[in-house]
Protein backbone atom coordinates (compact mmCIF):
# COMPACT_ATOMS: atom_id res chain seq x y z
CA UNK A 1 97.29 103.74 82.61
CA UNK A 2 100.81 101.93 82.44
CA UNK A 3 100.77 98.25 80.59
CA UNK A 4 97.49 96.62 81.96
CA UNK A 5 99.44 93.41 82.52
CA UNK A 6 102.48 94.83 83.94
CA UNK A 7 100.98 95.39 87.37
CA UNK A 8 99.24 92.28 87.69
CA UNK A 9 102.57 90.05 87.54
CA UNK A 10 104.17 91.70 90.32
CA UNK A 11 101.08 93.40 92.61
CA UNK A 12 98.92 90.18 91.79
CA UNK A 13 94.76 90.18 91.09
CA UNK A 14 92.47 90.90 91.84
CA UNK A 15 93.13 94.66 91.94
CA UNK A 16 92.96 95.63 95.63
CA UNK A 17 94.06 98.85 97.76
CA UNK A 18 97.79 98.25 97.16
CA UNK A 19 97.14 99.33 93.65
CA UNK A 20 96.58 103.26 95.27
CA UNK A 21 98.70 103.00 98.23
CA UNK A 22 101.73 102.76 95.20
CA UNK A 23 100.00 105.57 93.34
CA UNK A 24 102.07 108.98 92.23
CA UNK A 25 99.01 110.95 91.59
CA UNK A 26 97.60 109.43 95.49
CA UNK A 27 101.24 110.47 96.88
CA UNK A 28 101.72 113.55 95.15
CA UNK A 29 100.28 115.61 97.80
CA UNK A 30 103.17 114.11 100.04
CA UNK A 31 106.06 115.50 97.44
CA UNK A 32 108.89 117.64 99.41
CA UNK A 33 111.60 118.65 97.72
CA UNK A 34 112.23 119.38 94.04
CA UNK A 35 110.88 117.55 91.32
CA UNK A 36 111.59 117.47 87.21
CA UNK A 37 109.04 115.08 85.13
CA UNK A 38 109.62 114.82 81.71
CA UNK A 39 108.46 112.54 79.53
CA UNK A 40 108.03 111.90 75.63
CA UNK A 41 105.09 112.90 73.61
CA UNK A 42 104.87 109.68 71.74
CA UNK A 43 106.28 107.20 74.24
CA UNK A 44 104.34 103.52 73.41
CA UNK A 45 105.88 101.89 76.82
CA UNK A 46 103.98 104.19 79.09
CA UNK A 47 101.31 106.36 78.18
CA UNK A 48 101.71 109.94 78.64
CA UNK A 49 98.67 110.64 80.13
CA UNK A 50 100.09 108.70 83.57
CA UNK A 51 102.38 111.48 83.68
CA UNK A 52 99.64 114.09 83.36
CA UNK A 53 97.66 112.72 86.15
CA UNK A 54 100.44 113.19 88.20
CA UNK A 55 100.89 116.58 87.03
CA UNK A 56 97.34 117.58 87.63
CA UNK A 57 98.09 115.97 90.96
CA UNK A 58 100.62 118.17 91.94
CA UNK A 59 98.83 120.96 90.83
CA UNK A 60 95.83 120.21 92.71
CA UNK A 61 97.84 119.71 96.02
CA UNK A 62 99.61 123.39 94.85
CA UNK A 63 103.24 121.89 94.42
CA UNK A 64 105.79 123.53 92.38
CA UNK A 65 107.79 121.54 90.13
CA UNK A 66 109.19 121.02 86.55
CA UNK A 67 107.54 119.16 83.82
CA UNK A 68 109.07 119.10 79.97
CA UNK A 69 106.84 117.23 77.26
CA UNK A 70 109.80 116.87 74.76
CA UNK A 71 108.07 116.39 71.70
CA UNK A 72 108.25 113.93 69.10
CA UNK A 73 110.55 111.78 71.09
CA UNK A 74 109.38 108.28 73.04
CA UNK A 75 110.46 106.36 75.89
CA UNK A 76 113.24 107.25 77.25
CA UNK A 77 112.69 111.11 76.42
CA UNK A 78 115.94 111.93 79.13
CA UNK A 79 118.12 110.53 76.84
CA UNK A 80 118.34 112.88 73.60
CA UNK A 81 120.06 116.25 73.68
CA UNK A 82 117.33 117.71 75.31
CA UNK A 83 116.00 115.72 77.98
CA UNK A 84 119.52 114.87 78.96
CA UNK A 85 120.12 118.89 78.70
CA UNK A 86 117.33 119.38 81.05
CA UNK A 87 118.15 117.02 83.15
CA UNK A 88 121.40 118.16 83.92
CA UNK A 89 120.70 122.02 84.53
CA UNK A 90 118.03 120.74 87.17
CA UNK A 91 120.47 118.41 88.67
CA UNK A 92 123.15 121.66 89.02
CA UNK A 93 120.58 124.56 89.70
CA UNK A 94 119.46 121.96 93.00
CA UNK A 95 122.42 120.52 93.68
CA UNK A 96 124.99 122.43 93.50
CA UNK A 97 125.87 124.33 96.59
């Protein structure tokens, strides 16, 4: 879903199987630990949908994890109030001993 040409300059073409060994959504069932994906309703750089299929991924494999859409921001969603806000509770409820 990301840039089609991105890929291609650093995992070369033709497509081939490293393409889904790299995959989120093929590892998710793997995922140990906590998780927090959030990501920005109107991000242009990467599609938002990639971070849905991983979502649905991790629901299908019955992980538990955070997602935040924070709406009406773009790339780089982490960064305002927010995202940075959310970030850091995560960070302290998990880290914090």
């Amino acid at each position: 879903m990301d840039k089609i040409w991105w890929n291609e300059q650093w995992m070369g073409w033709p497509v081939d199987d490293s393409y889904k060994l790299s995959s989120n959504v093929e590892d998710a069932p793997k995922l140990q630990g906590h998780l927090l994906l959030i990501v920005g309703e109107l991000d242009t750089n990467v599609d938002p949908a990639s971070t849905t299929q991983v979502v649905g991924a991790l629901q299908r494999a019955n992980k538990t994890f955070d997602f935040m859409p924070i709406i009406g921001t773009g790339h780089g969603a982490a960064e305002p109030p927010t995202g940075s806000r959310l970030r850091m509770e995560f960070l302290v409820h998990h880290l914090r001993p």
